[in-house]
Protein backbone atom coordinates (compact mmCIF):
# COMPACT_ATOMS: atom_id res chain seq x y z
CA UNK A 1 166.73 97.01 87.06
CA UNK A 2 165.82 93.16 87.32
CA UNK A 3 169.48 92.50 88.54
CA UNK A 4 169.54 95.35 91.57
CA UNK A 5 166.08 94.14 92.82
CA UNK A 6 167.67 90.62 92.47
CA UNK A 7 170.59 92.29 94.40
CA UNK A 8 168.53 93.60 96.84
CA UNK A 9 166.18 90.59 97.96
CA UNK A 10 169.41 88.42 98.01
CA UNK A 11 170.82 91.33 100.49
CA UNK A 12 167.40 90.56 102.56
CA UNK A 13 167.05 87.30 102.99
CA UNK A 14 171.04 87.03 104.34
CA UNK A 15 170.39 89.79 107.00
CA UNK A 16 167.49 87.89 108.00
CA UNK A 17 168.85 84.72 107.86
CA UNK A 18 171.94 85.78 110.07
CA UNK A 19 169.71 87.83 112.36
CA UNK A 20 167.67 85.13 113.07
CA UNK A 21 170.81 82.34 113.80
CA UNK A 22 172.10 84.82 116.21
CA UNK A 23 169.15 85.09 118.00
CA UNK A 24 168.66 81.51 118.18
CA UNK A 25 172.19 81.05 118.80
CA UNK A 26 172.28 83.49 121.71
CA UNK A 27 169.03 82.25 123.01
CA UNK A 28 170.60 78.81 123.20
CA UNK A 29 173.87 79.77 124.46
CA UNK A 30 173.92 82.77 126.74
CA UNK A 31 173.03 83.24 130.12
CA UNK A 32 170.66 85.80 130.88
CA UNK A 33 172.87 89.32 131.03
CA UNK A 34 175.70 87.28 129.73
CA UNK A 35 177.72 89.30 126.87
CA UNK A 36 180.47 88.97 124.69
CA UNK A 37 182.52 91.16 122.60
CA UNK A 38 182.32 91.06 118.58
CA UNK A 39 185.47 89.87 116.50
CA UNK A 40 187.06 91.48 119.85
CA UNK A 41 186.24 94.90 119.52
CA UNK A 42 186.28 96.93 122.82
CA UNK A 43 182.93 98.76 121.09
CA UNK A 44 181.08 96.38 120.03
CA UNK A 45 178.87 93.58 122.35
CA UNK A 46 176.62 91.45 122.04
CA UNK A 47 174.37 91.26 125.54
CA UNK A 48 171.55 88.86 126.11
CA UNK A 49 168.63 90.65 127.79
CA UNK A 50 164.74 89.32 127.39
CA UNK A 51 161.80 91.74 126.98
CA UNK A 52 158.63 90.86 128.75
CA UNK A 53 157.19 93.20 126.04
CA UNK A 54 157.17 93.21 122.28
CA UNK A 55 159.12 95.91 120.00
CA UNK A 56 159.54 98.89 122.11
CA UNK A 57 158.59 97.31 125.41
CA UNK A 58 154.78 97.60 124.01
CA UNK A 59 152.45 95.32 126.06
CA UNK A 60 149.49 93.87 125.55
CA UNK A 61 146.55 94.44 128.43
CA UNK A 62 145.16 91.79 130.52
CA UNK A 63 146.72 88.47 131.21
CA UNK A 64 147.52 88.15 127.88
CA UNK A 65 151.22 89.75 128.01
CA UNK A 66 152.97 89.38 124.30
CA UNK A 67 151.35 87.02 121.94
């Protein structure tokens, strides 16, 4: 039991991790609209878009927008 939680959490903090490089990565090097292709699959992009909004395109009212 101890060694699939272990498992698990390990499994976590990578995704995490990698999700957040790429975003930082994309962020930094991307245009806006700009996308690319993954290991050069036809199916598979990666497309750099900002949302004014939060998850979902939620918004906050007034002028304060997305904390």
């Amino acid at each position: 039991m101890a060694d699939s939680k272990r498992l698990a959490w390990i499994i976590l903090t990578i995704v995490i991790v990698v999700d957040q490089a790429l975003k930082i990565y994309v962020k930094t090097h991307f245009e806006h609209g700009e996308e690319q292709s993954i290991l050069g699959l036809s199916w598979a992009f990666i497309r750099f878009e900002e949302n004014e909004g939060m998850a979902f395109n939620w918004q906050l009212g007034g002028h304060y927008g997305k904390l």
